[in-house]
PDB file of N, CA and C in Angstrom:
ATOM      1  N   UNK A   1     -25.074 137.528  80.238  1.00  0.00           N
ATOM      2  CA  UNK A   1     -25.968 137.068  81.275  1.00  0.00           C
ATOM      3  C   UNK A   1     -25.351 137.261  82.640  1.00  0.00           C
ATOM      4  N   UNK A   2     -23.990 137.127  82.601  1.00  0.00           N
ATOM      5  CA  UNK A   2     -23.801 137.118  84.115  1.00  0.00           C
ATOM      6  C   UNK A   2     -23.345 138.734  84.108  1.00  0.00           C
ATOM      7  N   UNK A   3     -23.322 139.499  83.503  1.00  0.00           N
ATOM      8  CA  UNK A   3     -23.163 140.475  84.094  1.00  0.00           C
ATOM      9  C   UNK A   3     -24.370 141.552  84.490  1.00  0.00           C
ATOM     10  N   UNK A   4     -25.362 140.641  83.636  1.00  0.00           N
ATOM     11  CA  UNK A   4     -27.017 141.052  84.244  1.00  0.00           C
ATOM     12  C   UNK A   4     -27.612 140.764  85.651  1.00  0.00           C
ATOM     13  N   UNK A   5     -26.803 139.996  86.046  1.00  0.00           N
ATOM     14  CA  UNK A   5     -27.051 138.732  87.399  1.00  0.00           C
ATOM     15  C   UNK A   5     -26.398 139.923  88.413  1.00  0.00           C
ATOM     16  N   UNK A   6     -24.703 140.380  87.823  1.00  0.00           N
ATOM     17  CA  UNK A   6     -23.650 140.746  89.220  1.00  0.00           C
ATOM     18  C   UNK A   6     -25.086 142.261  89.026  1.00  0.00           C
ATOM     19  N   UNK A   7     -25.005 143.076  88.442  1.00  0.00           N
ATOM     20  CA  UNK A   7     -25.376 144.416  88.699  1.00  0.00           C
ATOM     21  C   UNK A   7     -26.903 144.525  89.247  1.00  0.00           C
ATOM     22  N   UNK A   8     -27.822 143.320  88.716  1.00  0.00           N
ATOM     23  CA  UNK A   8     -28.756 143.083  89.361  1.00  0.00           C
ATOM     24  C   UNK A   8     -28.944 142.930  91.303  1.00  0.00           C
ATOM     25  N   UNK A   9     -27.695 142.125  91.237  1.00  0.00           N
ATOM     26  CA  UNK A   9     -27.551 141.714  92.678  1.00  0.00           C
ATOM     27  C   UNK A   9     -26.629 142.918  93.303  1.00  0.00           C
ATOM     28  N   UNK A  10     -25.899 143.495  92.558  1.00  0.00           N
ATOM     29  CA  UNK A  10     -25.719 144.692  93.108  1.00  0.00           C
ATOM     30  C   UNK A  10     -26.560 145.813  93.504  1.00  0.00           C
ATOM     31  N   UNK A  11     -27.467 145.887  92.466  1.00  0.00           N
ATOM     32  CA  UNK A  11     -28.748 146.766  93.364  1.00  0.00           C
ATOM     33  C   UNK A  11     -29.220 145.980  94.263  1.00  0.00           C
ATOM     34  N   UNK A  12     -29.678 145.128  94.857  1.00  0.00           N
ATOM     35  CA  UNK A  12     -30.430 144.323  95.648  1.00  0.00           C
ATOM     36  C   UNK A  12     -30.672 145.634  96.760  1.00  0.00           C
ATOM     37  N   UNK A  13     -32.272 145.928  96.933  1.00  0.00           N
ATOM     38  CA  UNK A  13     -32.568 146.607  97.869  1.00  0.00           C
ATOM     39  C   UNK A  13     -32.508 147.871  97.203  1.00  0.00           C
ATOM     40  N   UNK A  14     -32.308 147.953  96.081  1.00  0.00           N
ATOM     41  CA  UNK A  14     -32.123 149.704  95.861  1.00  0.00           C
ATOM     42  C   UNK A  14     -33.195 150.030  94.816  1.00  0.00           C
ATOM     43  N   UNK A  15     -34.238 150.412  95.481  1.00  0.00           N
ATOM     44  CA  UNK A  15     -35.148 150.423  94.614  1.00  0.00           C
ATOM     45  C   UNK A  15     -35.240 151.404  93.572  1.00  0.00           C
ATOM     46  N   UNK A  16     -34.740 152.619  94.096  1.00  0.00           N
ATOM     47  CA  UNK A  16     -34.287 153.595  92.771  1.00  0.00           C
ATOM     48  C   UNK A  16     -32.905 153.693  91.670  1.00  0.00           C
ATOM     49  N   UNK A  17     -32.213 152.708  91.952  1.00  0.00           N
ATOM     50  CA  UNK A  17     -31.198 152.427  91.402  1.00  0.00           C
ATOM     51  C   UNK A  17     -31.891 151.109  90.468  1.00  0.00           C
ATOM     52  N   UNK A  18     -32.789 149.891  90.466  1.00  0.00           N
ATOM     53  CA  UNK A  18     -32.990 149.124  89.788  1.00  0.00           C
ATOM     54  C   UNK A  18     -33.314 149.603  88.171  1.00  0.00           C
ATOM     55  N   UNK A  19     -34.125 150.819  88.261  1.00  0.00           N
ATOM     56  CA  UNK A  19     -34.477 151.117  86.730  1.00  0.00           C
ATOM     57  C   UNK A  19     -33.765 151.107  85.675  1.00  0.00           C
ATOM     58  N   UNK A  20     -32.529 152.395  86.821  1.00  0.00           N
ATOM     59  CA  UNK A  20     -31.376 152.360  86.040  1.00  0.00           C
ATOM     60  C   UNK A  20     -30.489 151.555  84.951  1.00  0.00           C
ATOM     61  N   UNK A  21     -30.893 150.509  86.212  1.00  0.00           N
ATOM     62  CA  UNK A  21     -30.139 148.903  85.594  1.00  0.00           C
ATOM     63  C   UNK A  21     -30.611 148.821  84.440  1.00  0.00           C
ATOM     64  N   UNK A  22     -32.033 148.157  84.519  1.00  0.00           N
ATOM     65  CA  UNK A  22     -32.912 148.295  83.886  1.00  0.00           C
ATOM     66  C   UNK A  22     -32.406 148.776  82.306  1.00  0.00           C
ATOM     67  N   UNK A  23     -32.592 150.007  82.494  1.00  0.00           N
ATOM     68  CA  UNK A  23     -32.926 151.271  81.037  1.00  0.00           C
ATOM     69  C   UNK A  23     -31.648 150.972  80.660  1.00  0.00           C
ATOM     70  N   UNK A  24     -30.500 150.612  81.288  1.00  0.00           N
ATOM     71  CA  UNK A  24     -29.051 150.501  81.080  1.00  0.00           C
ATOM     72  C   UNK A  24     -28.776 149.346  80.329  1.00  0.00           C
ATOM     73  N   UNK A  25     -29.772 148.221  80.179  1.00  0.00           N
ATOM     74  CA  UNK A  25     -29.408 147.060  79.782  1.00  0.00           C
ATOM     75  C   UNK A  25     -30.092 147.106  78.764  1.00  0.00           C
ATOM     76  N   UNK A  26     -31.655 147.862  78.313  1.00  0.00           N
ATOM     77  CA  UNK A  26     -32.401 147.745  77.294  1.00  0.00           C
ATOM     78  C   UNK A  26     -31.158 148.556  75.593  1.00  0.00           C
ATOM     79  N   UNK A  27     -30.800 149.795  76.606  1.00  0.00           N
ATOM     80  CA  UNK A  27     -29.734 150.191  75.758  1.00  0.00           C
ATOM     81  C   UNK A  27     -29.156 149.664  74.998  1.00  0.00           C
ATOM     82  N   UNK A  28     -28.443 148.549  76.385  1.00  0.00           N
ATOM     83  CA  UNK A  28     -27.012 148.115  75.788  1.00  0.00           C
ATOM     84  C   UNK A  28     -27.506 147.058  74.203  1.00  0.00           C
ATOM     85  N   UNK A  29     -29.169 146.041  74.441  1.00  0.00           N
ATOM     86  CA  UNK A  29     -29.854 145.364  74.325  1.00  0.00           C
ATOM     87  C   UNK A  29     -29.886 146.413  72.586  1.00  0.00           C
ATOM     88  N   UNK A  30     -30.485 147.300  72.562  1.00  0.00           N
ATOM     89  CA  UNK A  30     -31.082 148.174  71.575  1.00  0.00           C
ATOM     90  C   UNK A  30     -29.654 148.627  70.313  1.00  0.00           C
ATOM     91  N   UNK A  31     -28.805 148.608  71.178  1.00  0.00           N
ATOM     92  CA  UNK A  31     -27.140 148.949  70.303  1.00  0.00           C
ATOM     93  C   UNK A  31     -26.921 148.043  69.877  1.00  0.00           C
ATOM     94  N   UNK A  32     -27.109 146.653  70.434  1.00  0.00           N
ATOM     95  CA  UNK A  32     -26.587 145.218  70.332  1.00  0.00           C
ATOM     96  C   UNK A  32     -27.334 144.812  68.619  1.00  0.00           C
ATOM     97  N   UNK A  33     -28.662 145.295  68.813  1.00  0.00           N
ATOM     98  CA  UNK A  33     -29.778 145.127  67.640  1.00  0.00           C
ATOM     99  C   UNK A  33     -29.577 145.688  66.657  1.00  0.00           C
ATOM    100  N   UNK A  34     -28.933 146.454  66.789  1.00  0.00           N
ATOM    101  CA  UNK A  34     -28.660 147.906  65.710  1.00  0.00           C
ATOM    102  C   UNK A  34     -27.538 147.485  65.103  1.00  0.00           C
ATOM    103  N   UNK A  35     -26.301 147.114  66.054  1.00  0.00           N
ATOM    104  CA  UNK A  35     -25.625 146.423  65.685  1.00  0.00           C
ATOM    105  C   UNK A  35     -25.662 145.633  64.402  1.00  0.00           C
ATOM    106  N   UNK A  36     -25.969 144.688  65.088  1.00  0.00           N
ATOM    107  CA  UNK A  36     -26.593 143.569  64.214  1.00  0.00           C
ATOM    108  C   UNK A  36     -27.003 143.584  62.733  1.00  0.00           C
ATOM    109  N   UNK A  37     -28.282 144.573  63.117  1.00  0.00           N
ATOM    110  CA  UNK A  37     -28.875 144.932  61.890  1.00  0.00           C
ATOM    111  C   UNK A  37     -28.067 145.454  60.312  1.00  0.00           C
ATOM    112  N   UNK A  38     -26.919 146.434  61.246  1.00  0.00           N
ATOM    113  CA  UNK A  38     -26.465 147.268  59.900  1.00  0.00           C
ATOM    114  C   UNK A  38     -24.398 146.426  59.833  1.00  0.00           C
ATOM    115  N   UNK A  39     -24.472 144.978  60.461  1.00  0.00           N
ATOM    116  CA  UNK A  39     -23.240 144.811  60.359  1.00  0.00           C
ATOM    117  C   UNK A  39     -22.820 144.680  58.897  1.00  0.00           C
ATOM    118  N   UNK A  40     -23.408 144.420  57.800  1.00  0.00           N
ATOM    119  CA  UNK A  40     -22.825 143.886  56.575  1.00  0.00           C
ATOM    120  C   UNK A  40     -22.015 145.442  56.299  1.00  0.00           C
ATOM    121  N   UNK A  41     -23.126 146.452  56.619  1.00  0.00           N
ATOM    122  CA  UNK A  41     -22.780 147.654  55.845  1.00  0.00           C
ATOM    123  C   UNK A  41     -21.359 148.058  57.291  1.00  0.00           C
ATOM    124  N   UNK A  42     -21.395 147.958  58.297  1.00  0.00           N
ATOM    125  CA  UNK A  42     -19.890 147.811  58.826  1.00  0.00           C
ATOM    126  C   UNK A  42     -19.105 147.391  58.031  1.00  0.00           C
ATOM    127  N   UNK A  43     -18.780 145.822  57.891  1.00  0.00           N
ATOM    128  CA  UNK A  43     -18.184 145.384  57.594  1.00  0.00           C
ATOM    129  C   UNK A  43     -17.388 145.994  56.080  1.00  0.00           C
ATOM    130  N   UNK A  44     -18.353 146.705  55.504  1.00  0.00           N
ATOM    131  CA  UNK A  44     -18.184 146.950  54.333  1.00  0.00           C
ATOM    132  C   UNK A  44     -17.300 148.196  54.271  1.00  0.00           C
ATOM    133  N   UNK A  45     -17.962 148.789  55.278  1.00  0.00           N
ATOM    134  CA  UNK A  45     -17.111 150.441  55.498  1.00  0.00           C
ATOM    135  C   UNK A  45     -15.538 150.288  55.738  1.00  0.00           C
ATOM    136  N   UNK A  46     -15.153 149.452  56.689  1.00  0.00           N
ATOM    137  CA  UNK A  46     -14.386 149.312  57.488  1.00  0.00           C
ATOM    138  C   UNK A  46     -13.407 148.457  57.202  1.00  0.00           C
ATOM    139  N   UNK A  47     -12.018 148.390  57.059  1.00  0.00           N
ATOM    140  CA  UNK A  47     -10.865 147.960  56.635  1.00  0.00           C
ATOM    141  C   UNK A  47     -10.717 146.223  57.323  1.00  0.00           C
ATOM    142  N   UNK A  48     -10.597 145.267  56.480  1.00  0.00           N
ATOM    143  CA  UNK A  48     -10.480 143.870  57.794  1.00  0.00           C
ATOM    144  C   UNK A  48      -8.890 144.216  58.068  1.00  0.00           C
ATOM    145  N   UNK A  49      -8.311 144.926  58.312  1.00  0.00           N
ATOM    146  CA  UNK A  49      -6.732 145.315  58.618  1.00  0.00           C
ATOM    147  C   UNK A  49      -7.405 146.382  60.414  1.00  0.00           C
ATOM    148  N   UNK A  50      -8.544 146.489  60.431  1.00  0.00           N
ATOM    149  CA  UNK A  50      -8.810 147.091  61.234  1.00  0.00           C
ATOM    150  C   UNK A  50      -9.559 146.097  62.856  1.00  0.00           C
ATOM    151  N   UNK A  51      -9.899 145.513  61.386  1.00  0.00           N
ATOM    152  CA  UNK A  51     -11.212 144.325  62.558  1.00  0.00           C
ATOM    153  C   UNK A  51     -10.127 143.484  63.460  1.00  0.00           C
ATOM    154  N   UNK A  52      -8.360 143.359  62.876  1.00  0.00           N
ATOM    155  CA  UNK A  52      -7.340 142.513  63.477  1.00  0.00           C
ATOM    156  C   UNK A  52      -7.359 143.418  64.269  1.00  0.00           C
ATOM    157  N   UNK A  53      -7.062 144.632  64.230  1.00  0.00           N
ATOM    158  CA  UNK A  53      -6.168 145.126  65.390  1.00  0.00           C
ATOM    159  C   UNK A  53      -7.138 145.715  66.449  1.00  0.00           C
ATOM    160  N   UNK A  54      -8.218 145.506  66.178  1.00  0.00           N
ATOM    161  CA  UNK A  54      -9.390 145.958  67.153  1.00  0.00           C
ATOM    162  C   UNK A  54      -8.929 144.594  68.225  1.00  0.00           C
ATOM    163  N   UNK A  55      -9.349 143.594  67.289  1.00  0.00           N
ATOM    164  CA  UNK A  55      -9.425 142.292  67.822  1.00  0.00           C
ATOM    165  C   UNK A  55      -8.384 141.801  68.920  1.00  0.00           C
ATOM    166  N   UNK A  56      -6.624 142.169  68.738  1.00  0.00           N
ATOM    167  CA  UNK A  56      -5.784 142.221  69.390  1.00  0.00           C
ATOM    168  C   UNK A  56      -5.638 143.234  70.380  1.00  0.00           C
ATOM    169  N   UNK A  57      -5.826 144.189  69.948  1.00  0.00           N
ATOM    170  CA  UNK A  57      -6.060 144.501  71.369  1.00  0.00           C
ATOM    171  C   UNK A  57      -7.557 144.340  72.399  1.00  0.00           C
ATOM    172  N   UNK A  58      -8.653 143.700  72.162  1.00  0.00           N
ATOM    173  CA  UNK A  58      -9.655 143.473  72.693  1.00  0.00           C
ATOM    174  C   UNK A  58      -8.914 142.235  73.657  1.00  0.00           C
ATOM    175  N   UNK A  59      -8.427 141.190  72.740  1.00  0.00           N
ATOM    176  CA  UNK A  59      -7.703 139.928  73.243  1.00  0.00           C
ATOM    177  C   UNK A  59      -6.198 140.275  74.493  1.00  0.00           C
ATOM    178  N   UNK A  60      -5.724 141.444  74.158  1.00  0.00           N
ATOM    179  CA  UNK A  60      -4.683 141.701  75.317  1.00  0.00           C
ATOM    180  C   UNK A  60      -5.425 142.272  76.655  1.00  0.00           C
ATOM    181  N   UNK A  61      -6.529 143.203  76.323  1.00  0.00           N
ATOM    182  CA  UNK A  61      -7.416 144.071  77.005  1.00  0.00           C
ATOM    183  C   UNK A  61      -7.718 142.624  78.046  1.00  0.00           C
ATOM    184  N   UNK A  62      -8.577 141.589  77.781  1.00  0.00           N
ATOM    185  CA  UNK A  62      -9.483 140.501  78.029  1.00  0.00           C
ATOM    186  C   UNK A  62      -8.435 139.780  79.103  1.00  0.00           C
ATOM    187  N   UNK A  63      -6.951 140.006  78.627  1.00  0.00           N
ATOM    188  CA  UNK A  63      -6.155 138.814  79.460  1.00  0.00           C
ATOM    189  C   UNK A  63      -5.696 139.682  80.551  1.00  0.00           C
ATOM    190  N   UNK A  64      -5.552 140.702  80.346  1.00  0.00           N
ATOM    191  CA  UNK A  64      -4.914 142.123  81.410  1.00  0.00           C
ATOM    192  C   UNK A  64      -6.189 141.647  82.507  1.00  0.00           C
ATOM    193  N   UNK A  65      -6.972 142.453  81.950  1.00  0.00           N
ATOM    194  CA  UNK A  65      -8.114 142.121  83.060  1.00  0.00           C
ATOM    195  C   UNK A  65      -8.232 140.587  83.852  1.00  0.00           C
ATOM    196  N   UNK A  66      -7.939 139.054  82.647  1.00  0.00           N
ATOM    197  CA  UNK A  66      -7.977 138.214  83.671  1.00  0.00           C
ATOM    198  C   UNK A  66      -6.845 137.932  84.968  1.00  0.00           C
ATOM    199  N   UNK A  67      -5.520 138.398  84.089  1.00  0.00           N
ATOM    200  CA  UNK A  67      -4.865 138.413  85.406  1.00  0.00           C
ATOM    201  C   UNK A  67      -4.764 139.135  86.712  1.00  0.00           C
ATOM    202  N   UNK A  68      -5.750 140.356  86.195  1.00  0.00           N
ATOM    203  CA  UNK A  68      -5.813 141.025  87.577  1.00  0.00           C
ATOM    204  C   UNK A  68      -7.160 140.626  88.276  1.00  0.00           C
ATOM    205  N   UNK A  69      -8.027 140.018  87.994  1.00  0.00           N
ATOM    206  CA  UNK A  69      -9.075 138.951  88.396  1.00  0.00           C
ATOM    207  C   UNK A  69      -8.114 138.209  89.589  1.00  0.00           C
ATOM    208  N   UNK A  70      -7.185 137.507  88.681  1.00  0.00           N
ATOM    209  CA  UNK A  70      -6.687 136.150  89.462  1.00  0.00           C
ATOM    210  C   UNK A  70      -6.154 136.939  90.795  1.00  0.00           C
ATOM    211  N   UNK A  71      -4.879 138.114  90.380  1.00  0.00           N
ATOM    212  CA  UNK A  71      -4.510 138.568  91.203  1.00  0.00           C
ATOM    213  C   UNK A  71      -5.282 138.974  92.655  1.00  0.00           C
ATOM    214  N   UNK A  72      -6.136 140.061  92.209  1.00  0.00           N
ATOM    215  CA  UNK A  72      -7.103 140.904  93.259  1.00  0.00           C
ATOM    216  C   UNK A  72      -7.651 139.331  93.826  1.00  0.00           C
ATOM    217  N   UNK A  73      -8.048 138.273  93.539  1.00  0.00           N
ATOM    218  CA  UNK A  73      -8.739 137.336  94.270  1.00  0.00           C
ATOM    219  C   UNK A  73      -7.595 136.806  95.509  1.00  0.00           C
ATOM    220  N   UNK A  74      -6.713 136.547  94.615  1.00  0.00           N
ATOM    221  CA  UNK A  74      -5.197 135.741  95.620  1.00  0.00           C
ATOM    222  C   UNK A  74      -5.066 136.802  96.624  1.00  0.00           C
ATOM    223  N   UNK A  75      -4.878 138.350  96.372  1.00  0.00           N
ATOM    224  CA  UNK A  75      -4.557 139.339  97.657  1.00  0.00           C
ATOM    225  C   UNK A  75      -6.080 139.127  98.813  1.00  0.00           C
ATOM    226  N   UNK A  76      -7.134 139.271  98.254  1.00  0.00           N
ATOM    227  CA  UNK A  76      -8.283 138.669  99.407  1.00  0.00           C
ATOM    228  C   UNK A  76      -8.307 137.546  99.782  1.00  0.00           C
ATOM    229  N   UNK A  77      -7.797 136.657  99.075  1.00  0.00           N
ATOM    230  CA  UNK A  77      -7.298 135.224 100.332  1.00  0.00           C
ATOM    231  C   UNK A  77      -6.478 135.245 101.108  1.00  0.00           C
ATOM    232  N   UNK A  78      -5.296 136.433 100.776  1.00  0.00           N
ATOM    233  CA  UNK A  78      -4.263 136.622 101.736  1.00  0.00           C
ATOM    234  C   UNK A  78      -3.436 135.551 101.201  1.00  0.00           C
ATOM    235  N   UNK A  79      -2.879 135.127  99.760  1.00  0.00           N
ATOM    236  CA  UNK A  79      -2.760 133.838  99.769  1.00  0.00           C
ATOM    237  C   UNK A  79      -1.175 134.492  98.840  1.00  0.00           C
ATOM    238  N   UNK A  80      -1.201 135.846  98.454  1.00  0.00           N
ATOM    239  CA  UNK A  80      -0.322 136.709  98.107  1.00  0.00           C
ATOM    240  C   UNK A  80      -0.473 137.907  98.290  1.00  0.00           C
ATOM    241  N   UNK A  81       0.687 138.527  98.920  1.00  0.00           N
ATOM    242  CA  UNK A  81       1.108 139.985  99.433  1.00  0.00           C
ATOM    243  C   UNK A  81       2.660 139.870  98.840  1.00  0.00           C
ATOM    244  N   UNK A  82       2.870 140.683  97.389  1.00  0.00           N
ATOM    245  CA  UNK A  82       3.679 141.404  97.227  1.00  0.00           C
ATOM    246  C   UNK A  82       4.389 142.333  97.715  1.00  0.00           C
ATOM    247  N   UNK A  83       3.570 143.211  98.261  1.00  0.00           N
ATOM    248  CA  UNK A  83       4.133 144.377  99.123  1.00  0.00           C
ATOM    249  C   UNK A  83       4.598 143.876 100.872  1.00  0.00           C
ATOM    250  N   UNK A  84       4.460 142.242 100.900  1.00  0.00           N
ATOM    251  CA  UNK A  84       4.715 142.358 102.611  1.00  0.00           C
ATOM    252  C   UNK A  84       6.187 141.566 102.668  1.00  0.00           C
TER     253      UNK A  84
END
């Protein structure tokens, strides 16, 4: 949901860019379903020795990104400069 909100409000005013959004989310929406639909037969294909290490690195991926969240926010407060 909120990343329907940021890209939404990122088009704001762009009227040929909204569809995009749009068709971009029905996608994501339509994979999500599909998903869904055929997970048993995933699950079935697919090694649970696999689903861990997807999982670990999804979970290192998730924290990388939050600390550079925290970071990039602290350098626009000016509240840390490493480089000064």
């Amino acid at each position: 949901m909120t990343a329907i909100l940021f890209f939404v409000d990122l088009v704001d005013g762009d009227s040929k860019m909204l569809p995009t959004v749009i068709a971009i989310l029905l996608l994501v929406m339509l994979l999500n379903l599909i998903g869904m639909l055929l997970a048993r037969r995933i699950v079935a294909a697919v090694d649970i020795m696999t689903f861990q290490v997807v999982g670990w690195i999804s979970a290192v991926l998730q924290a990388g990104f939050a600390v550079d969240a925290v970071v990039t926010s602290l350098r626009n407060l000016a509240l840390f400069h490493p480089n000064a």
